[in-house]
Every structure is written in C-alpha cells, then in structure tokens.
C-alpha atoms as a PDB file:
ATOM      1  CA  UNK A   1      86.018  80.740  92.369  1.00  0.00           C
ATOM      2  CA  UNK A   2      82.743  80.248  90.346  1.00  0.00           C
ATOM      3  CA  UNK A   3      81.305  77.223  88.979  1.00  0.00           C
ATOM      4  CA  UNK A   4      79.033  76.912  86.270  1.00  0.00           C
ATOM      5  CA  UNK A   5      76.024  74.455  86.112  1.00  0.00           C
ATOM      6  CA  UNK A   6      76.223  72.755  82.702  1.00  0.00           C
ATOM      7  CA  UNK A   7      72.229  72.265  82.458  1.00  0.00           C
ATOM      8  CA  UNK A   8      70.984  76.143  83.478  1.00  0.00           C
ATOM      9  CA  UNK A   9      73.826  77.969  83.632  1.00  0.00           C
ATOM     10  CA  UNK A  10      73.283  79.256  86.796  1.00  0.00           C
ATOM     11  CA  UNK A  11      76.252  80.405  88.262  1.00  0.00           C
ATOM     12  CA  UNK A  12      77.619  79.576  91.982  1.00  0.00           C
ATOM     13  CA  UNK A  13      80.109  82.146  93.012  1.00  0.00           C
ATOM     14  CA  UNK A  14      81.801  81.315  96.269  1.00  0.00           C
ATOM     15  CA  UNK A  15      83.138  84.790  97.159  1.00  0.00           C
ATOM     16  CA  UNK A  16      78.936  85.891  97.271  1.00  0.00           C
ATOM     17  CA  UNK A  17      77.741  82.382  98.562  1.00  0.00           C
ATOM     18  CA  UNK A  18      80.392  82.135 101.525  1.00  0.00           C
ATOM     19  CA  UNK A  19      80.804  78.731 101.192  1.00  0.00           C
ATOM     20  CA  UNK A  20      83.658  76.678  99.220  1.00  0.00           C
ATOM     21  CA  UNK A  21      81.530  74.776  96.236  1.00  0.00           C
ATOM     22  CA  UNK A  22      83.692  71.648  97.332  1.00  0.00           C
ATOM     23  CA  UNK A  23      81.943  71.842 101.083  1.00  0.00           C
ATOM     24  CA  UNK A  24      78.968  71.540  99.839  1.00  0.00           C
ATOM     25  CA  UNK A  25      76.507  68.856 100.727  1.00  0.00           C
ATOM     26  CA  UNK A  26      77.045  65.763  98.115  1.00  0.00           C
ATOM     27  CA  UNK A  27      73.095  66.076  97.781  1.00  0.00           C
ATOM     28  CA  UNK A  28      72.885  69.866  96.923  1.00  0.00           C
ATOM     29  CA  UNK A  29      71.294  70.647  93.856  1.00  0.00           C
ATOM     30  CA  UNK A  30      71.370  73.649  91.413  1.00  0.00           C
ATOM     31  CA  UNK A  31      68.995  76.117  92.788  1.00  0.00           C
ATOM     32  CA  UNK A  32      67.308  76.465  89.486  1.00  0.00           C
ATOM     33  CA  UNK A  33      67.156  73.626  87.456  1.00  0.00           C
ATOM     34  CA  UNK A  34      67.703  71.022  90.308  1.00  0.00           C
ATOM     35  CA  UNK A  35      70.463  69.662  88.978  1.00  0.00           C
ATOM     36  CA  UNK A  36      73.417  67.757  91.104  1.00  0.00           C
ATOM     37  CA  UNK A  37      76.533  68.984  92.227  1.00  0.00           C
ATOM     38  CA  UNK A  38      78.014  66.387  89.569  1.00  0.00           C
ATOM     39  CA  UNK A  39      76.727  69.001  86.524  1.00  0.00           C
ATOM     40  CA  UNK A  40      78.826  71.761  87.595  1.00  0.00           C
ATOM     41  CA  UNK A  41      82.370  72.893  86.429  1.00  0.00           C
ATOM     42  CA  UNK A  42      84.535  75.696  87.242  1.00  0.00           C
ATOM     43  CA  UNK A  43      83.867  78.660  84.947  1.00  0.00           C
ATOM     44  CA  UNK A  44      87.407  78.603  83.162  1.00  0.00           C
ATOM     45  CA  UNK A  45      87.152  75.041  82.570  1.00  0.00           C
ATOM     46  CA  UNK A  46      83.635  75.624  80.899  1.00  0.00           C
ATOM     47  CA  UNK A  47      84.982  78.068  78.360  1.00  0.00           C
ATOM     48  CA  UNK A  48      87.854  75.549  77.470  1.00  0.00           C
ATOM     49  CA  UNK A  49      86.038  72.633  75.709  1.00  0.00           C
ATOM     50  CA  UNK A  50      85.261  73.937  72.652  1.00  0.00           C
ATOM     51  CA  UNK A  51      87.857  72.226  69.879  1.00  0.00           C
ATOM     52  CA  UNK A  52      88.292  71.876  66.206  1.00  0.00           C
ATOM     53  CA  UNK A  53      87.510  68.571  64.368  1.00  0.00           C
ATOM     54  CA  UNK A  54      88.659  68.258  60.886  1.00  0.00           C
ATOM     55  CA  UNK A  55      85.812  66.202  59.171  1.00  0.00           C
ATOM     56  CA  UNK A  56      86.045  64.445  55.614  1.00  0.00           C
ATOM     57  CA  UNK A  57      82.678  65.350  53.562  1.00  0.00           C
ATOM     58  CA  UNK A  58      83.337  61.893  51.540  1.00  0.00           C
ATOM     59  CA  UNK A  59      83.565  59.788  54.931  1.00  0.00           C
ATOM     60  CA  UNK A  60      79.602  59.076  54.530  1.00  0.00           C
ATOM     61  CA  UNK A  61      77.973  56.720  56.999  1.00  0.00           C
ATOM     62  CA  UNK A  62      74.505  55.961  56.560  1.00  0.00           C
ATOM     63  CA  UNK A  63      72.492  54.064  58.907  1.00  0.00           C
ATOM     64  CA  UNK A  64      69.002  53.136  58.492  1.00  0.00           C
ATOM     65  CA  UNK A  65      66.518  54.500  61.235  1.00  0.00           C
ATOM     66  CA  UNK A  66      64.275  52.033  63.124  1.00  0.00           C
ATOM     67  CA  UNK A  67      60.238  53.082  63.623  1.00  0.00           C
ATOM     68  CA  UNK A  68      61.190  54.418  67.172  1.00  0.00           C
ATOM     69  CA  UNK A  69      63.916  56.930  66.350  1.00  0.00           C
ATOM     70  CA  UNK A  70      61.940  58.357  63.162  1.00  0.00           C
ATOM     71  CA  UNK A  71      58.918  58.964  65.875  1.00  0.00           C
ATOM     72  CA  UNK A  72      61.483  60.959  67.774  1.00  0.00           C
ATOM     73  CA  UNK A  73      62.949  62.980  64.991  1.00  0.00           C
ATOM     74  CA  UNK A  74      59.779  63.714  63.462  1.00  0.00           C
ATOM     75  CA  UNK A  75      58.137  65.238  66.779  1.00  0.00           C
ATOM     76  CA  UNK A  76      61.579  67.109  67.462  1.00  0.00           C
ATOM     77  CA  UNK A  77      61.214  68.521  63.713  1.00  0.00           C
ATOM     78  CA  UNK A  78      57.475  69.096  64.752  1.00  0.00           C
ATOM     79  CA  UNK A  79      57.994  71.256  67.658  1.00  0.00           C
ATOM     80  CA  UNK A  80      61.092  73.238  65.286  1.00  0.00           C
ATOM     81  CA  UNK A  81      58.242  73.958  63.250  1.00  0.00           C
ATOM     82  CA  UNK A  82      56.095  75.018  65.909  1.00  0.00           C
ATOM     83  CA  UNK A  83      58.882  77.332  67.033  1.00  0.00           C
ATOM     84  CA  UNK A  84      59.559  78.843  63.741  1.00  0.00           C
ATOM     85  CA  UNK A  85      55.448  79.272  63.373  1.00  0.00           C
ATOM     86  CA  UNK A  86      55.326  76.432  60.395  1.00  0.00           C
ATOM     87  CA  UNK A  87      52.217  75.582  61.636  1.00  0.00           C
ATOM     88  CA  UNK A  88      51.094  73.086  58.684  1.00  0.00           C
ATOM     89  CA  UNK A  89      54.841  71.962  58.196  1.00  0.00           C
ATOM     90  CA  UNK A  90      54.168  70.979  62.543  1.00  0.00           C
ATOM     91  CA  UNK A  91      51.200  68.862  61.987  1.00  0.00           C
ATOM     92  CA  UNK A  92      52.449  67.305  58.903  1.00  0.00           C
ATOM     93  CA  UNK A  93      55.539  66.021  60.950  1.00  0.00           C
ATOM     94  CA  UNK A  94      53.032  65.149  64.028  1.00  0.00           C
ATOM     95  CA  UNK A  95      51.070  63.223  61.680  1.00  0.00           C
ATOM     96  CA  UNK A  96      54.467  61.380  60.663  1.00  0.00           C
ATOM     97  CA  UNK A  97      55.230  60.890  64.676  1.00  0.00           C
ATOM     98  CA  UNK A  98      52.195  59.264  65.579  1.00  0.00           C
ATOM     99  CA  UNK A  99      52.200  56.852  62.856  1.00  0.00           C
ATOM    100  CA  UNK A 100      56.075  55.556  63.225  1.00  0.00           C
ATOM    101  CA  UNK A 101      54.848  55.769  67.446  1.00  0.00           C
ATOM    102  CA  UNK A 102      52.526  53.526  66.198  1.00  0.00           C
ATOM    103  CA  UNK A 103      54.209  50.825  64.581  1.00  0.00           C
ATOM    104  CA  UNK A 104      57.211  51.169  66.351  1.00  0.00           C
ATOM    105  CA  UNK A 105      57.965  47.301  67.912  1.00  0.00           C
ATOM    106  CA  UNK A 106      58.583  47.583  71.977  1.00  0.00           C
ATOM    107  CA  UNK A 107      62.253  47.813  73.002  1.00  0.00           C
ATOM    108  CA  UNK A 108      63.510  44.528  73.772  1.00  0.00           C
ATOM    109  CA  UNK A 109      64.245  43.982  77.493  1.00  0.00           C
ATOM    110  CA  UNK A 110      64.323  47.852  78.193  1.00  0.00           C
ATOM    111  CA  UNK A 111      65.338  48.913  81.477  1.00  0.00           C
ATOM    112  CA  UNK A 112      66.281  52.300  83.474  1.00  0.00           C
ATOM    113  CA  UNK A 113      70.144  51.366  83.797  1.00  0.00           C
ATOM    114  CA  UNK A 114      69.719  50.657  79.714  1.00  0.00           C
ATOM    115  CA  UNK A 115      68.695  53.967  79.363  1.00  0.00           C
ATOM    116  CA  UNK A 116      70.957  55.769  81.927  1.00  0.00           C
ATOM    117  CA  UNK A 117      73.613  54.251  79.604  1.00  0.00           C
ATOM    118  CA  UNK A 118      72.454  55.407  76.427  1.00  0.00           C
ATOM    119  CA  UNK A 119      72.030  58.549  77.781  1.00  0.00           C
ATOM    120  CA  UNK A 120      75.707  58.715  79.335  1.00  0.00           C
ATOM    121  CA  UNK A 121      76.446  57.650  75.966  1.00  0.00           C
ATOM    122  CA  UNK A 122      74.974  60.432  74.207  1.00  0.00           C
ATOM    123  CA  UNK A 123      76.682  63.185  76.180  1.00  0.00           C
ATOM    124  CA  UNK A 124      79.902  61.666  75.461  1.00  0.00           C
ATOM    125  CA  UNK A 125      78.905  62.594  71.934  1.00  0.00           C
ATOM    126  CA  UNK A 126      78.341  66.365  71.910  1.00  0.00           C
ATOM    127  CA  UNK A 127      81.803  67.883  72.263  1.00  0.00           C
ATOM    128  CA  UNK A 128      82.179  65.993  68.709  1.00  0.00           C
ATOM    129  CA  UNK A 129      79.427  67.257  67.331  1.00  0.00           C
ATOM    130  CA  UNK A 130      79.936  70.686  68.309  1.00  0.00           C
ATOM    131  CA  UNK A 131      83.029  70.627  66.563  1.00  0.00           C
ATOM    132  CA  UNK A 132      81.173  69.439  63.758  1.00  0.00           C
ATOM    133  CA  UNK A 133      79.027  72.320  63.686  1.00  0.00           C
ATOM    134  CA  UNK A 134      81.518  74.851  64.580  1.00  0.00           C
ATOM    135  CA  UNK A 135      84.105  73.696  61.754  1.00  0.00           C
ATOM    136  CA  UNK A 136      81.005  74.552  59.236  1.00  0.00           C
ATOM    137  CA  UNK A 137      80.071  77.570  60.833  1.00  0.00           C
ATOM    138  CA  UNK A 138      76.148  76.406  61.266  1.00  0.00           C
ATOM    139  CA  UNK A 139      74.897  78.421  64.212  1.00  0.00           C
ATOM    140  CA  UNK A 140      71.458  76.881  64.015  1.00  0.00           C
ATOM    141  CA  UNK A 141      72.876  73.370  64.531  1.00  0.00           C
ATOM    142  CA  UNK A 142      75.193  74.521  67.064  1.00  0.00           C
ATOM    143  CA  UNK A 143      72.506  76.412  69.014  1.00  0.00           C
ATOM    144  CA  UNK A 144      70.191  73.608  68.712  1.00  0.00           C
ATOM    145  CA  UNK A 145      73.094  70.980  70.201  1.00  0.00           C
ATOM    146  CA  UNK A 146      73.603  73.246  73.482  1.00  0.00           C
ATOM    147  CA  UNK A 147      69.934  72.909  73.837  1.00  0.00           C
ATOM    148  CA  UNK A 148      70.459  69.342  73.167  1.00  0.00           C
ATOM    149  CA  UNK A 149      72.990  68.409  75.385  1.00  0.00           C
ATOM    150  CA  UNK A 150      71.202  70.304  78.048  1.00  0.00           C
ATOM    151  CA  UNK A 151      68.383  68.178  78.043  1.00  0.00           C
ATOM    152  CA  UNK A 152      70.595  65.196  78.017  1.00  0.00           C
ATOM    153  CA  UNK A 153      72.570  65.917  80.956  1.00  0.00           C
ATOM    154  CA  UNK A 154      69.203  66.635  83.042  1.00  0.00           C
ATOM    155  CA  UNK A 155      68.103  63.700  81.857  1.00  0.00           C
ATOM    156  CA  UNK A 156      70.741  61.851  82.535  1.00  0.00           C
ATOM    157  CA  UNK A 157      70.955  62.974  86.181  1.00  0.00           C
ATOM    158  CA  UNK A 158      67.427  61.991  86.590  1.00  0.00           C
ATOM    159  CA  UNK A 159      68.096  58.653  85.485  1.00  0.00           C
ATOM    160  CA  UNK A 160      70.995  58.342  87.989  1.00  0.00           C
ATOM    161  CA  UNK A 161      68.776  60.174  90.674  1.00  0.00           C
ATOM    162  CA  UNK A 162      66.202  57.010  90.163  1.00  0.00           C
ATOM    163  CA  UNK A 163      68.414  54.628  90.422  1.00  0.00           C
ATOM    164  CA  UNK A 164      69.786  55.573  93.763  1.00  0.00           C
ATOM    165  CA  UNK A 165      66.089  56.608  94.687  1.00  0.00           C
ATOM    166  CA  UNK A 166      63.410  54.442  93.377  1.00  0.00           C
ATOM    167  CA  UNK A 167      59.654  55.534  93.153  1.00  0.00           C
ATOM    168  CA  UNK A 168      60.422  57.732  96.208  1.00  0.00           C
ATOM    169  CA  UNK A 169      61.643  60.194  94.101  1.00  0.00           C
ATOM    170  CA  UNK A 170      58.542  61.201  92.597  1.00  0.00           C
ATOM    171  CA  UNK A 171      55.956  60.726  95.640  1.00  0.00           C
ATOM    172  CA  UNK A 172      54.188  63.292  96.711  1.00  0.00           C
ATOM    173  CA  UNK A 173      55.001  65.574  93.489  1.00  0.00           C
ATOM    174  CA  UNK A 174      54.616  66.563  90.144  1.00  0.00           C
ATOM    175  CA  UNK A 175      56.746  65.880  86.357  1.00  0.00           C
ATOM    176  CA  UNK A 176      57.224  68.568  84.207  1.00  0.00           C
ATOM    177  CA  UNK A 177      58.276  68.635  80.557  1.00  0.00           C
ATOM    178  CA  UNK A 178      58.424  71.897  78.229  1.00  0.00           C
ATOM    179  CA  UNK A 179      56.832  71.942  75.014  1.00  0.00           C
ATOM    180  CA  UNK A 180      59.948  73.659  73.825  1.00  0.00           C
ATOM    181  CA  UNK A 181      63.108  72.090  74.445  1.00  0.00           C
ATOM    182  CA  UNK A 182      62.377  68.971  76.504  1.00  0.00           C
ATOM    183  CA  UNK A 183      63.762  69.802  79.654  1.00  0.00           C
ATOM    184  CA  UNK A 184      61.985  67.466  82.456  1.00  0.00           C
ATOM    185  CA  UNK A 185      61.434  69.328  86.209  1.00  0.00           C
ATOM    186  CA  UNK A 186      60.271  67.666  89.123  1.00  0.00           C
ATOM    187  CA  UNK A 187      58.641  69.595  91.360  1.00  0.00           C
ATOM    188  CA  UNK A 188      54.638  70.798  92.332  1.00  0.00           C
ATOM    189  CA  UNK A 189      54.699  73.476  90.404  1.00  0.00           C
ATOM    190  CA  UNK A 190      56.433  73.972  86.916  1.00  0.00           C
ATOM    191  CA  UNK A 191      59.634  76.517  87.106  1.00  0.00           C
ATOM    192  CA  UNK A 192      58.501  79.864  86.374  1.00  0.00           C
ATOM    193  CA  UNK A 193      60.508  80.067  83.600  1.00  0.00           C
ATOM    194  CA  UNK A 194      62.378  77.438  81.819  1.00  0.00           C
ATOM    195  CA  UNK A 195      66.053  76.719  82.660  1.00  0.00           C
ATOM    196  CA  UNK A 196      67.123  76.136  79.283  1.00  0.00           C
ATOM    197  CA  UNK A 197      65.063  77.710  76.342  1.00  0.00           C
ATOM    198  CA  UNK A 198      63.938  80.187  79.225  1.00  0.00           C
ATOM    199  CA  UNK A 199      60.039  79.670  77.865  1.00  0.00           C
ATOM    200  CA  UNK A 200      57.739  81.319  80.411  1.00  0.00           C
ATOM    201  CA  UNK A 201      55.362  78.579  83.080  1.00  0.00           C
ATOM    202  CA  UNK A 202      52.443  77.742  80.699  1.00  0.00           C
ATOM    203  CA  UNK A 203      54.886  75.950  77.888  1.00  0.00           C
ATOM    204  CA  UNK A 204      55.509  73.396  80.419  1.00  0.00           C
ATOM    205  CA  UNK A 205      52.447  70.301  80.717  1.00  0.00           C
ATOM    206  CA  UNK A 206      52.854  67.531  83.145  1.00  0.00           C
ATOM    207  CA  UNK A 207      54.030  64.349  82.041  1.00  0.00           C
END
C-alpha cells in the first residue's frame, strides 16, 4: 500500500519502506515537508476527491473586505506578479499591501486556537472550490488552489503542532517561509528545494 502526503506529495510506499504506514510512530513526520502522519492518505483515496459542483452564475454573494484581508490579497496578487515577471504591476500591489497593513485595526481577542480554527475552516473549503474551478475549466485557478490548500494544511498542522507544543517547538531553530507559495518550514536550514512550488533554497527568507 502507498500513502500520499497531502502537503508534498511525497510518497510512502510500504512494500520499499518495510514497515506498515499504520505502525508508524504517532509522531513521525513526512520526510520532506515535515508534515504529520495526520496529512497522509492512501494513494487511491487521493485520486477520488475530485467532484462536480453545479454552480448558478446569478447566485452572486458579495461581501465587503475588511483592511486586513485586502493586505493579504494584494501581497498574494503581488508575488503572482512577481512570478509572472509584472514587475511594476508587483510593486503597485505592494504599495496597496502596505497601506491596507497599515490601517488595518488589530484582530479583536486573537488567539492561536482562533486561528487553528479558521484555518481548519479553510481546508474544509477547497474540495468546493476545486469543483468550482474544474466545472469552468480554469486551470490557473485550479493550479493556484492546490498550491493553496497546500499551504493551508501545513499551516494548519503547525498550528496544531503549537498547541500541543508551546514555544518548545521552535527553540533552538530556525522559521522558514518561501517567497513563492507561502509554505512555512521549521528547521536550521531552509529545505533545499521547496515542497510545494519546488523553488530552489534562496526563495526561502526566515520569518
């Protein structure tokens, strides 16, 4: 049997490994993204959840973004830019970023377990939107949501790691982010490539 790490994609294959996935350690982590055992499913299971949605076009909900989540959009737009080498399109979007960072109000009565929810939250979201972008054929937005909800799960397992952890969990070591994608690593040295976009070392700056 072969399991499938839903951050990296590494791949554990019990038949090379010698050991059943299910005997190993509750605290074993992906070898390459670092990861818990949580994140993996078998490899059959993984190709099953895509799914059609059938979406109305006049079902319109708007919602009105607050200061803090048009900072994030702008520097995720920013760094598209970057990627697509829209250099002036980048900063203009920066430019936007740092001023709704700056008059963005602070979260009222923010916590860790807030966020560890939002984040659970926001995985429970991307088989929907997947379908969303599969039903209209959009490759970009679908690529970009695997991405996504890559990030998200390693973030969300970090969250969870902290909880049961505390400040322990990053003594004596180093955080990582990539420039690229997001993805946070813990570790001394940054991965030598990056689990998720695969960007080489150098895109990564610590935290």
């Amino acid at each position: 049997m072969k399991y499938v790490c839903q951050v990296c994609g590494y791949i554990y294959d019990e038949a090379k490994e010698g050991i059943p996935f299910d005997e190993l350690p509750a605290d074993w982590r992906c070898p390459l993204c670092k990861a818990p055992k949580s994140e993996f499913v078998k490899q059959e299971e993984e190709k099953k959840q895509d799914f059609q949605v059938s979406v109305d076009p006049t079902d319109v909900h708007l919602e009105k973004l607050s200061a803090g989540q048009l900072a994030a959009l702008c520097t995720n737009l920013a760094r598209g830019c970057e990627k697509q080498y829209k250099e002036k399109e980048s900063e203009l979007f920066t430019e936007l970023a740092t001023y709704f960072t700056a008059i963005a109000p602070p979260a009222p009565e923010a916590s860790v377990e807030q966020l560890a929810s939002l984040l659970r939250g926001e995985i429970a979201s991307y088989p929907w939107l997947r379908g969303v972008a599969d039903e209209h054929g959009d490759r970009g937005a679908a690529r970009a949501l695997v991405w996504g909800e890559k990030v998200v799960r390693m973030l969300s397992s970090l969250m969870d790691r902290y909880l049961a952890e505390g400040e322990a969990m990053l003594a004596d070591t180093e955080v990582w982010v990539c420039t690229a994608c997001g993805f946070v690593y813990i570790g001394d040295e940054p991965p030598e490539q990056c689990p998720v976009c695969k960007v080489p070392a150098w895109k990564f700056e610590k935290a």
